[in-house]
N, C-alpha and C. Protein backbone atom coordinates (compact mmCIF):
# COMPACT_ATOMS: atom_id res chain seq x y z
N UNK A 1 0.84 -1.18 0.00
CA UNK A 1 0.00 0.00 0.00
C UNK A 1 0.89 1.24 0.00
N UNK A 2 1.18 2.11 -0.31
CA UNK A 2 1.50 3.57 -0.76
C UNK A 2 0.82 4.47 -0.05
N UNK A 3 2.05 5.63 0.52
CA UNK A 3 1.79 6.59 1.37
C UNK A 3 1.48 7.56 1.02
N UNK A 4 0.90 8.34 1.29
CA UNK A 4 -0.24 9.47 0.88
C UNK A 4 -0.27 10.43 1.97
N UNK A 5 0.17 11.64 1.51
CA UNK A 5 0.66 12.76 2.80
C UNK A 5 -0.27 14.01 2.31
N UNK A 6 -0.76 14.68 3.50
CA UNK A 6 -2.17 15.28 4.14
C UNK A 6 -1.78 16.45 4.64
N UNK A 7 -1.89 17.55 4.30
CA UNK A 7 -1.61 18.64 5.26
C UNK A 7 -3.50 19.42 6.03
N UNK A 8 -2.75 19.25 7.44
CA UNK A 8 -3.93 19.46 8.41
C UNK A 8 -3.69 21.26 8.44
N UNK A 9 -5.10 22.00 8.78
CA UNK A 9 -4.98 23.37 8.84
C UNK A 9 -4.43 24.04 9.86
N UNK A 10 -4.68 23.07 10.92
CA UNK A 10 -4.36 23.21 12.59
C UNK A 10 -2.98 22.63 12.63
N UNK A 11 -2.65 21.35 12.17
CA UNK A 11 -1.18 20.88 12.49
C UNK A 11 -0.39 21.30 11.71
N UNK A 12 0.06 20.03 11.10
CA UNK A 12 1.31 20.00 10.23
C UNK A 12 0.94 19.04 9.28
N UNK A 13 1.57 18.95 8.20
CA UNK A 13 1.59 17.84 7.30
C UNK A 13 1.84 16.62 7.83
N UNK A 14 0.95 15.12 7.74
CA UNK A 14 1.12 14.01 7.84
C UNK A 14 1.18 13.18 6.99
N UNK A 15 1.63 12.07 6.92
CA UNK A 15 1.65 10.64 5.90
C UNK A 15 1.05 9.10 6.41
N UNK A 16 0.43 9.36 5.88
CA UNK A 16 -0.55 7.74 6.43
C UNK A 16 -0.22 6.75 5.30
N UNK A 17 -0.67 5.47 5.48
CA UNK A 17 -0.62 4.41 4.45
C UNK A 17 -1.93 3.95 4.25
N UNK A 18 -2.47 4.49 2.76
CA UNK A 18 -3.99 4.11 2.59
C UNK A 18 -4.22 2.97 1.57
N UNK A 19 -4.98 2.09 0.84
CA UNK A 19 -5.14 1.41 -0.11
C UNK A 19 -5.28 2.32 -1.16
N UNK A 20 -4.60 1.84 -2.49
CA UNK A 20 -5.00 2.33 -4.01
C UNK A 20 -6.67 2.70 -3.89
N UNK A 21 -7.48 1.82 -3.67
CA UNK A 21 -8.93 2.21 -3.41
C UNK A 21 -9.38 2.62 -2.78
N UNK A 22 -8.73 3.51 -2.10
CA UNK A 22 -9.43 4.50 -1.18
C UNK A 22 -9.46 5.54 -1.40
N UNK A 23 -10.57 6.73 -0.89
CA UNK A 23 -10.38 7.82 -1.41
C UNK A 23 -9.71 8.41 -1.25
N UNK A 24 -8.95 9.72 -1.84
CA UNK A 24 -7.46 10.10 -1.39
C UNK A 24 -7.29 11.79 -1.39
N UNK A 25 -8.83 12.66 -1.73
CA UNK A 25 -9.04 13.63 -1.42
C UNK A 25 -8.48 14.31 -0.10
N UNK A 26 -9.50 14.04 0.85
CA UNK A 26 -9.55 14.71 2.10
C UNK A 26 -10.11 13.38 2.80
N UNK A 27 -8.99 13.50 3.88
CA UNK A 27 -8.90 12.79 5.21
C UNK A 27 -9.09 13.32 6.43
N UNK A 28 -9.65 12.97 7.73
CA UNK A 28 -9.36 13.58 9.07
C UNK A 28 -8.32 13.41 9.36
N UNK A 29 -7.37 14.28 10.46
CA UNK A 29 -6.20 14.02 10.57
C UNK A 29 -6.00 13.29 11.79
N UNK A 30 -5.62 12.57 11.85
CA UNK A 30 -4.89 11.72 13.20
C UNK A 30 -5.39 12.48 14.52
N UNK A 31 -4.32 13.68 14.56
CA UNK A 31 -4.56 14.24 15.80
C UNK A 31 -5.42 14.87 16.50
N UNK A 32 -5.92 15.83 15.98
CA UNK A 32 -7.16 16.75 15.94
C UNK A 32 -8.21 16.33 15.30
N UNK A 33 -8.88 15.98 14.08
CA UNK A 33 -9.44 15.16 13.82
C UNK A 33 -10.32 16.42 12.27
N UNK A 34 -9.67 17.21 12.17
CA UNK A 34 -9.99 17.85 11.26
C UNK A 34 -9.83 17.46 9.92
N UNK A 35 -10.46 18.31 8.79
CA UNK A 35 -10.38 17.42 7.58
C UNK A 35 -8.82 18.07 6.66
N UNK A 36 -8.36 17.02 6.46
CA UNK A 36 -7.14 17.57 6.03
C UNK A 36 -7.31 16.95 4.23
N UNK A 37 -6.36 18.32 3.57
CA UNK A 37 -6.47 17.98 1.76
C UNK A 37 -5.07 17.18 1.62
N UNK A 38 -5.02 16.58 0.36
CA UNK A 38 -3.91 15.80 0.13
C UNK A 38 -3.15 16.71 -0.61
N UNK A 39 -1.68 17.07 -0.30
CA UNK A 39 -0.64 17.44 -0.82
C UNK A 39 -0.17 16.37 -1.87
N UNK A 40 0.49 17.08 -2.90
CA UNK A 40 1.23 16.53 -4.27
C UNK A 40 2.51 16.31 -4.20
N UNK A 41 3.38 15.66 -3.98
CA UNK A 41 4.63 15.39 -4.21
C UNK A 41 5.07 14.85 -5.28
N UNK A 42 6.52 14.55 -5.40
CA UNK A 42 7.20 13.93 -6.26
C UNK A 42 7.74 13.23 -5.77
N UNK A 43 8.18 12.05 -6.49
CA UNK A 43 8.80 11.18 -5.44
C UNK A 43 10.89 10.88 -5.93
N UNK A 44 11.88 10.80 -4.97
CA UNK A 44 12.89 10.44 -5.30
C UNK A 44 13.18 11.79 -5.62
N UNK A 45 12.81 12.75 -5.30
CA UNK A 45 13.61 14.66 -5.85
C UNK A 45 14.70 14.77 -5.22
N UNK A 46 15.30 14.33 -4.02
CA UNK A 46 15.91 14.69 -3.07
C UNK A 46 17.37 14.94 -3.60
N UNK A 47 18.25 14.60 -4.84
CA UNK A 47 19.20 14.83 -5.11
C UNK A 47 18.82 15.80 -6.88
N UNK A 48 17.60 16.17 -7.34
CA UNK A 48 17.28 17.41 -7.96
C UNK A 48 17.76 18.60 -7.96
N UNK A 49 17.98 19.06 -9.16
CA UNK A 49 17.64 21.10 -9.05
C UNK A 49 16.98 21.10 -8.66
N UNK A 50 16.66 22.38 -8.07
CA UNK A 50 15.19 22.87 -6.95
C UNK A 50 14.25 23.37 -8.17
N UNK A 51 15.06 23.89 -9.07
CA UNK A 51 14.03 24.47 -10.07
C UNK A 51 12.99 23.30 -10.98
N UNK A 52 14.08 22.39 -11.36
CA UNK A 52 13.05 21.25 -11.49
C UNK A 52 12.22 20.22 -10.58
N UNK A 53 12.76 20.24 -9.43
CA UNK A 53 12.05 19.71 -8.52
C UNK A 53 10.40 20.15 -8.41
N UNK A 54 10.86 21.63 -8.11
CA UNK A 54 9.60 22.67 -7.98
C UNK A 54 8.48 22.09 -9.58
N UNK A 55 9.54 22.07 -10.58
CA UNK A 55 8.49 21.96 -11.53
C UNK A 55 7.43 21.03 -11.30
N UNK A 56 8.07 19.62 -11.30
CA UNK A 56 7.44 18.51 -11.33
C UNK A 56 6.55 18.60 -10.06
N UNK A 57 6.32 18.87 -9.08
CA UNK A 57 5.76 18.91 -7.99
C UNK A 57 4.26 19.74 -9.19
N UNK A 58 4.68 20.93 -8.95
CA UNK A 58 3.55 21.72 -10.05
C UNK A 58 3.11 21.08 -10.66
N UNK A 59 3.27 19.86 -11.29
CA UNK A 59 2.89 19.38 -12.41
C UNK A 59 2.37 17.97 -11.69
N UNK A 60 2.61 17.52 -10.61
CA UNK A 60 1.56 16.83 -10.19
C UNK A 60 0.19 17.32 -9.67
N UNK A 61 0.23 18.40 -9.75
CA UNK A 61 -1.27 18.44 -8.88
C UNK A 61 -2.23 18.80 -10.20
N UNK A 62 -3.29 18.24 -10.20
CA UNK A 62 -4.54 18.37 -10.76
C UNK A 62 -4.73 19.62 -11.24
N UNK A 63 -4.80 19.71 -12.37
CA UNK A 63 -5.82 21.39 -12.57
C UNK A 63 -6.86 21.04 -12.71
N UNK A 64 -7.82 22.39 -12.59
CA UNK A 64 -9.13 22.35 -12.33
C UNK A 64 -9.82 23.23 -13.55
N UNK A 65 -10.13 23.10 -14.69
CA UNK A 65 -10.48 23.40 -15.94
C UNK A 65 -11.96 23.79 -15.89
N UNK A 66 -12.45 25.14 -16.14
CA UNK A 66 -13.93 25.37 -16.06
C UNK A 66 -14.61 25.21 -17.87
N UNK A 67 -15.24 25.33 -17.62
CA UNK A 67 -16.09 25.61 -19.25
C UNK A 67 -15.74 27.01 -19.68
N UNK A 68 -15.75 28.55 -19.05
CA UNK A 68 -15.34 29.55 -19.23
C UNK A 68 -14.03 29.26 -19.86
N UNK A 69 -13.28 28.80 -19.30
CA UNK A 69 -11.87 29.28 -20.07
C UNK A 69 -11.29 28.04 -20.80
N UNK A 70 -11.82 27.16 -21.57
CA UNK A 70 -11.56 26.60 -22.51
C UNK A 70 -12.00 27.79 -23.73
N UNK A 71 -11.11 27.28 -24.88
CA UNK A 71 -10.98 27.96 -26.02
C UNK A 71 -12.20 27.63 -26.48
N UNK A 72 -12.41 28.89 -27.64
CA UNK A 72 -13.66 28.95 -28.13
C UNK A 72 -13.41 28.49 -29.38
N UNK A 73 -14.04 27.15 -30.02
CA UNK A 73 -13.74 27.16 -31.55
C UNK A 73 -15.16 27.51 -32.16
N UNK A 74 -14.23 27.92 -33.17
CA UNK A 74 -15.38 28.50 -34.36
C UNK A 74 -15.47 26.83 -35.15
N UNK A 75 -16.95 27.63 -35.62
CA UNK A 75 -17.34 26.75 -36.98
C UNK A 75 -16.96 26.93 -38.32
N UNK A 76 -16.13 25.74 -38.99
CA UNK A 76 -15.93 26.25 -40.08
C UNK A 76 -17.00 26.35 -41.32
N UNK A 77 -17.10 27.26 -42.03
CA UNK A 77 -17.97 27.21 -42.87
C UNK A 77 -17.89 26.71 -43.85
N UNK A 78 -18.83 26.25 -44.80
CA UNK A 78 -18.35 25.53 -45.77
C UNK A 78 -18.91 25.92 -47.09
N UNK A 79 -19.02 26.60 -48.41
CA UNK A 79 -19.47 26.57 -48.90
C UNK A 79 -19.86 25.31 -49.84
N UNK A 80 -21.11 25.23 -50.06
CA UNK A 80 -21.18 23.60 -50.51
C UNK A 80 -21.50 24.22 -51.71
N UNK A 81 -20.90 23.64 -52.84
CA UNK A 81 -21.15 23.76 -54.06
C UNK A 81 -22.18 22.88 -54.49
N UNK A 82 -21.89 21.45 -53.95
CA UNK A 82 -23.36 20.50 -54.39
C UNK A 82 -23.76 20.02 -53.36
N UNK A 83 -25.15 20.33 -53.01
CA UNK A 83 -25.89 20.47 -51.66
C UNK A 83 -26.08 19.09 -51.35
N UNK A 84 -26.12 18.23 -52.53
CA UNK A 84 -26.75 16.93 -52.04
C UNK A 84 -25.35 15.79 -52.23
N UNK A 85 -23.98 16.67 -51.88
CA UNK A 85 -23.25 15.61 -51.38
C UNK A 85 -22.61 16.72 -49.89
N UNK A 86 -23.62 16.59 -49.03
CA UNK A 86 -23.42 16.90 -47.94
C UNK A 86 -22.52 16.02 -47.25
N UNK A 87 -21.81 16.11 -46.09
CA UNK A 87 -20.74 15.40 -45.37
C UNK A 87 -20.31 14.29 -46.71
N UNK A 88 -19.84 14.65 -47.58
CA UNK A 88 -18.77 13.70 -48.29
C UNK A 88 -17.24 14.56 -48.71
């Protein structure tokens, strides 16, 4: 099972050992019992540039993509010269 580390609002960051099938959002924390979010790591950085370290860390965590700011595509138009070979 694989460790999965939690930062609490009240404590400090913790690491528990949860199953692959478990949920891995938000946990209570051990001590206090508050709901703590899951932090993103990388794993094995420890002899890294910091600058790439930093990257990859960034690049584990999830983005969160709305409908607003996806690109807008246009429709292309088409002039159809012969109407009745539509989609060919």
């Amino acid at each position: 099972m694989p460790n999965y580390t939690y930062t609490c609002p009240t404590c400090d960051e913790f690491t528990i050992r949860q199953s692959m099938n478990d949920i891995h959002n938000n946990v209570s924390c051990p001590e206090c019992g508050h709901l703590s979010k899951r932090v993103y790591t990388a794993f094995q950085t420890y002899g890294m540039d910091s600058k790439l370290k930093n990257r990859i860390e960034q690049g584990q965590q999830p983005k969160l993509v709305t409908k607003d700011k996806l690109p807008q595509q246009n429709r292309a138009t088409t002039n159809a010269v012969r109407p009745w070979m539509a989609g060919h």
